[in-house]
Protein backbone atom coordinates (compact mmCIF):
# COMPACT_ATOMS: atom_id res chain seq x y z
CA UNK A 1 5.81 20.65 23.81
CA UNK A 2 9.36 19.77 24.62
CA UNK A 3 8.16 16.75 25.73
CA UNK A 4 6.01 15.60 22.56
CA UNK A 5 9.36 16.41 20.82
CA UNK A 6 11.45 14.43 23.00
CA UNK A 7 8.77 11.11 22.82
CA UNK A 8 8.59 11.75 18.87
CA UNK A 9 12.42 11.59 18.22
CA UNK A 10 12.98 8.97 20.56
CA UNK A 11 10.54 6.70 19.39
CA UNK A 12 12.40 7.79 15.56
CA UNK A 13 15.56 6.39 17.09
CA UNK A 14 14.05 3.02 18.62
CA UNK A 15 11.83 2.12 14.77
CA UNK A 16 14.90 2.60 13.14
CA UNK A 17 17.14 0.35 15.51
CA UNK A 18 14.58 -2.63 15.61
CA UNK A 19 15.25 -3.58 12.16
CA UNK A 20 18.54 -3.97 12.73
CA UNK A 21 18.44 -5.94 16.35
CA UNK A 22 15.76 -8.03 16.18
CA UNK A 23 16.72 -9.40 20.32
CA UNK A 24 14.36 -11.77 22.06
CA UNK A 25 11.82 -8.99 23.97
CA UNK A 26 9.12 -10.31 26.45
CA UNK A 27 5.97 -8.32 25.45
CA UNK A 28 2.73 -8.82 27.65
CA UNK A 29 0.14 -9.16 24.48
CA UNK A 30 -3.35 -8.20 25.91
CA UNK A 31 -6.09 -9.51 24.21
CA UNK A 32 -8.67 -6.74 22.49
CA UNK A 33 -11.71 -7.25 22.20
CA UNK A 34 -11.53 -6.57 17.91
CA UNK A 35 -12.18 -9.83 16.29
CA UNK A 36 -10.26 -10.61 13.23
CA UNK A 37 -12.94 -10.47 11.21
CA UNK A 38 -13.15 -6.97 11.54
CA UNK A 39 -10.04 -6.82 9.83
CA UNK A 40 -10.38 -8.56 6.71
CA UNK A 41 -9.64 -5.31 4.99
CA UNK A 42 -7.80 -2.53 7.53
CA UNK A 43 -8.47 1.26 6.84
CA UNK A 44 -5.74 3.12 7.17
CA UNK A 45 -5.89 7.32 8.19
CA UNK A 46 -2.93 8.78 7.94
CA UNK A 47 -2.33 11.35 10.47
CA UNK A 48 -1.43 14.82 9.23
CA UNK A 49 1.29 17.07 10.75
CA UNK A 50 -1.50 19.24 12.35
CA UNK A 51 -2.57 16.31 14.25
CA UNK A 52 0.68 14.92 15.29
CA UNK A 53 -0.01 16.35 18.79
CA UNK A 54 -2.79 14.52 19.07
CA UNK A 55 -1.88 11.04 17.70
CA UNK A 56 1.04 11.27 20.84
CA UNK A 57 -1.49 12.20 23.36
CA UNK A 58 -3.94 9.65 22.47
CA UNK A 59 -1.48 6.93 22.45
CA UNK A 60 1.41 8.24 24.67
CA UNK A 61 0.79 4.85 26.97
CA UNK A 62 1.27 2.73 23.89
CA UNK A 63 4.32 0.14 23.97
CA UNK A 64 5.62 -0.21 20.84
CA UNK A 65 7.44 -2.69 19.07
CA UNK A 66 8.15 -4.05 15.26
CA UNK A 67 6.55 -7.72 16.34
CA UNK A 68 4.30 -8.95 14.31
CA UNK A 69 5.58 -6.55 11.50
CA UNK A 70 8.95 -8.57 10.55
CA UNK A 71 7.34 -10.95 8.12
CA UNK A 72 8.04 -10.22 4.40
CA UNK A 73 6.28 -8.90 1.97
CA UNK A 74 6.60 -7.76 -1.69
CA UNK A 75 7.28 -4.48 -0.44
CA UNK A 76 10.18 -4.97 1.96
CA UNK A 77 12.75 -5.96 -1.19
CA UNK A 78 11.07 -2.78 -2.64
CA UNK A 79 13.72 0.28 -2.85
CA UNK A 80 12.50 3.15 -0.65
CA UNK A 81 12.59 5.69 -3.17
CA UNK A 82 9.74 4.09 -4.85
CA UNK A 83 7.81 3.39 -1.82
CA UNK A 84 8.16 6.75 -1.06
CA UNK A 85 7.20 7.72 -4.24
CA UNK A 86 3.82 5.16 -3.69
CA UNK A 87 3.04 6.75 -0.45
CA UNK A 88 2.55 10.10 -1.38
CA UNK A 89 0.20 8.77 -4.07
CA UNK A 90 -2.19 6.94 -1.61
CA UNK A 91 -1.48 9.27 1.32
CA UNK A 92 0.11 12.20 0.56
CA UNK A 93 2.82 14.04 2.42
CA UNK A 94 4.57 12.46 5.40
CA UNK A 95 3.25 13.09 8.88
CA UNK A 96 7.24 13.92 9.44
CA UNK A 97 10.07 14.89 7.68
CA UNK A 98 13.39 16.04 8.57
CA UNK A 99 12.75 19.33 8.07
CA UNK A 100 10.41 18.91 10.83
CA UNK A 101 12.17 16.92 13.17
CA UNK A 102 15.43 18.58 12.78
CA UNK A 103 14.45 21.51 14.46
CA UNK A 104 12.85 19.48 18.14
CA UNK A 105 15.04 19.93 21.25
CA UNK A 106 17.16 17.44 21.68
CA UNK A 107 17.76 16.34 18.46
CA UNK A 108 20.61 13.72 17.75
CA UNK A 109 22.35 12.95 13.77
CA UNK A 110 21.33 9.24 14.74
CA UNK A 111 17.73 10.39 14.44
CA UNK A 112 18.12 11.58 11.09
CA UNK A 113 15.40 9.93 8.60
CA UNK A 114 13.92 11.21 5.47
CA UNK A 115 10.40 10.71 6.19
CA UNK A 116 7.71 9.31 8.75
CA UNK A 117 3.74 8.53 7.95
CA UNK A 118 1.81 7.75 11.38
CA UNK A 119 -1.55 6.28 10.88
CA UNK A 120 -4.42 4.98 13.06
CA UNK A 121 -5.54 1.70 11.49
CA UNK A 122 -9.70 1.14 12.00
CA UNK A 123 -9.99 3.72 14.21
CA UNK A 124 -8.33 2.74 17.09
CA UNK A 125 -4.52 1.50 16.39
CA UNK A 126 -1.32 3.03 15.72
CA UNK A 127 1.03 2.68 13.31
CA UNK A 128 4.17 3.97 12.26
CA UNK A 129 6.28 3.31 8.98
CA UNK A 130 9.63 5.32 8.49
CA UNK A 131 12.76 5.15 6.55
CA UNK A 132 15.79 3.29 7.10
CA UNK A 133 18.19 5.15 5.41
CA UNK A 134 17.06 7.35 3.70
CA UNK A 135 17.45 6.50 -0.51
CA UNK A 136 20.05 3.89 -0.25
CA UNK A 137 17.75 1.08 1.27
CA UNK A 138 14.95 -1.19 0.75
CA UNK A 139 11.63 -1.40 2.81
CA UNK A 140 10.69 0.67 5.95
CA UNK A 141 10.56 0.30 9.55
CA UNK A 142 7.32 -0.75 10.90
CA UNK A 143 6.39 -0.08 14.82
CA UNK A 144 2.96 -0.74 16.11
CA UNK A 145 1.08 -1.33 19.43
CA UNK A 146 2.17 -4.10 20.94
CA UNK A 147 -1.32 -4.93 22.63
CA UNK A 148 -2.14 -5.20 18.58
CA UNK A 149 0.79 -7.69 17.79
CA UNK A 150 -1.48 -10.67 16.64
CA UNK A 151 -3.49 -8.34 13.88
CA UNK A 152 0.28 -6.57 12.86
CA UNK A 153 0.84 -9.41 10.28
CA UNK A 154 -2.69 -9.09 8.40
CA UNK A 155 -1.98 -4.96 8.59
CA UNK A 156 1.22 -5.39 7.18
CA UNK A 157 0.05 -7.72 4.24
CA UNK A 158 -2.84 -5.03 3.44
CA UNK A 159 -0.77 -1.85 3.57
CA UNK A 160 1.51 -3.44 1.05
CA UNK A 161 -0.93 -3.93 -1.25
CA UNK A 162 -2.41 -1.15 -0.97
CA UNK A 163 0.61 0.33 -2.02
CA UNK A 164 1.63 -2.17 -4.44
CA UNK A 165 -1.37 -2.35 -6.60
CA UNK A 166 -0.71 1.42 -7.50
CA UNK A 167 0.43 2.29 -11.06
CA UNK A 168 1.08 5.79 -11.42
CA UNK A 169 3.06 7.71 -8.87
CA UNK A 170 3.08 11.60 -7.58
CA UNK A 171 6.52 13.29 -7.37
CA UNK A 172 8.14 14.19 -4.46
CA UNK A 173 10.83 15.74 -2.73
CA UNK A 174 12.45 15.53 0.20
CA UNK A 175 16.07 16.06 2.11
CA UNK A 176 17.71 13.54 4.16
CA UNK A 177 21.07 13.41 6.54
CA UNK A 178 23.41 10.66 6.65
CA UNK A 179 25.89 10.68 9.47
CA UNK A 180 27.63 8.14 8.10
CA UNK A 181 28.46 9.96 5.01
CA UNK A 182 28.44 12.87 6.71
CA UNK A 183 26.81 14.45 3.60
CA UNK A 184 23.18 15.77 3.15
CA UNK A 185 21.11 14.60 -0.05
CA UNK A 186 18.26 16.16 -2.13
CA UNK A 187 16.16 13.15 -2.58
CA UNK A 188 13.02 13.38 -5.45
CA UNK A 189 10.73 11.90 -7.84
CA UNK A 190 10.13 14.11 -11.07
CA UNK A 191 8.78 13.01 -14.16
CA UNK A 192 9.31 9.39 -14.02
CA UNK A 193 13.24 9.56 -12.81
CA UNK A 194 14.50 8.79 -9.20
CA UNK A 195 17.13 11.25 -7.77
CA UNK A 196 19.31 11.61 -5.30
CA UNK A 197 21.70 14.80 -5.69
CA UNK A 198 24.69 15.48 -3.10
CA UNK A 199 23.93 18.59 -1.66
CA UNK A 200 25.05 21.75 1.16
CA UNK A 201 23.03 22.02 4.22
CA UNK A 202 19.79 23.13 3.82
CA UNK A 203 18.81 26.61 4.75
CA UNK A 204 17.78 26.87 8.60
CA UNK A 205 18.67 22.92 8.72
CA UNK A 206 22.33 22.73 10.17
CA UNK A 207 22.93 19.72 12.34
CA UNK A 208 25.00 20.51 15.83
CA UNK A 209 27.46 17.90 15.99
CA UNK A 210 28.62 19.49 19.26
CA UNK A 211 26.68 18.08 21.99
């Protein structure tokens, strides 16, 4: 368990860094045996939080990496809120949110997001799409598999949209961190409106500066 917990936050920490330092990386792409045209239109499962487990067992050898995923789209100059807000729509809740990460040993404010939605794509390949910071952002972090980097670009286009073509969106509501403000936020979707309300720690979610 402690070790799921330790992957799952680290690999929070390492999405949420690529965007930022895209450095030259040597990946060693292995080719699948998946055509392309298999992929003219990706499925997309989101995994659920009871499944979590299992999504980092079945691909706890996986490399991952944001290659492939860097091109833009519509949806990168789209402002998170509302991509949140389109997610739960098509998916539903997050696979993660803080309120679930906040409490895994070994826990860091750096790791803070608002939300994470984990999917396997066709059956067979992971992907993860997060939160940069939390409400006061555009687009997501994207990490796949890097043995999957040449169909990342095609996913990418599809997933957006997917997401894009929706016209009504579900509310929502979540909490987010910032350590840089040092201030934690009530972040929601209610009735058409977008809000983000300055709030005091959550109950049960204090985060331990001392460490």
């Amino acid at each position: 368990m402690a070790t799921a917990n330790k992957t799952i936050t680290f690999l929070t920490l390492v999405l949420k860094r690529s965007l930022q330092s895209i450095l030259p990386i040597v990946f060693v792409v292995l080719f699948t045996t998946v055509g392309f045209a298999q992929f003219e239109e990706p499925d997309f499962e989101k995994v659920d939080t009871k499944d979590a487990k299992w999504f980092m067992k079945k691909f706890e050898d996986v490399s991952w990496t944001g290659r492939g995923l860097y091109r833009k789209t519509d949806l990168d100059g789209t402002q998170t809120n509302e991509i949140r807000a389109r997610l739960q729509t098509v998916f539903g809740n997050p696979t993660k949110t803080l309120e679930d990460l906040i409490s895994t040993e070994g826990f860091r404010p750096g790791q803070a997001i608002q939300f994470e939605y984990w999917f396997t794509v066709n059956d067979s390949i992971p992907l993860m799409v997060l939160d940069v910071d939390g409400p006061f952002t555009d687009g997501l972090v994207f990490g796949g598999a890097s043995k999957y980097i040449d169909l990342m670009p095609q996913i990418k286009r599809t997933f957006a949209k997917k997401l894009l073509e929706v016209k009504a969106l579900d509310p929502f509501q979540d909490y987010f961190y910032s350590p840089e403000r040092e201030q934690w936020f009530k972040v929601a979707y209610r009735n058409g409106k977008y809000k983000t309300k300055e709030i005091s720690s959550p109950e049960g979610m204090e985060i331990d500066f001392d460490y």
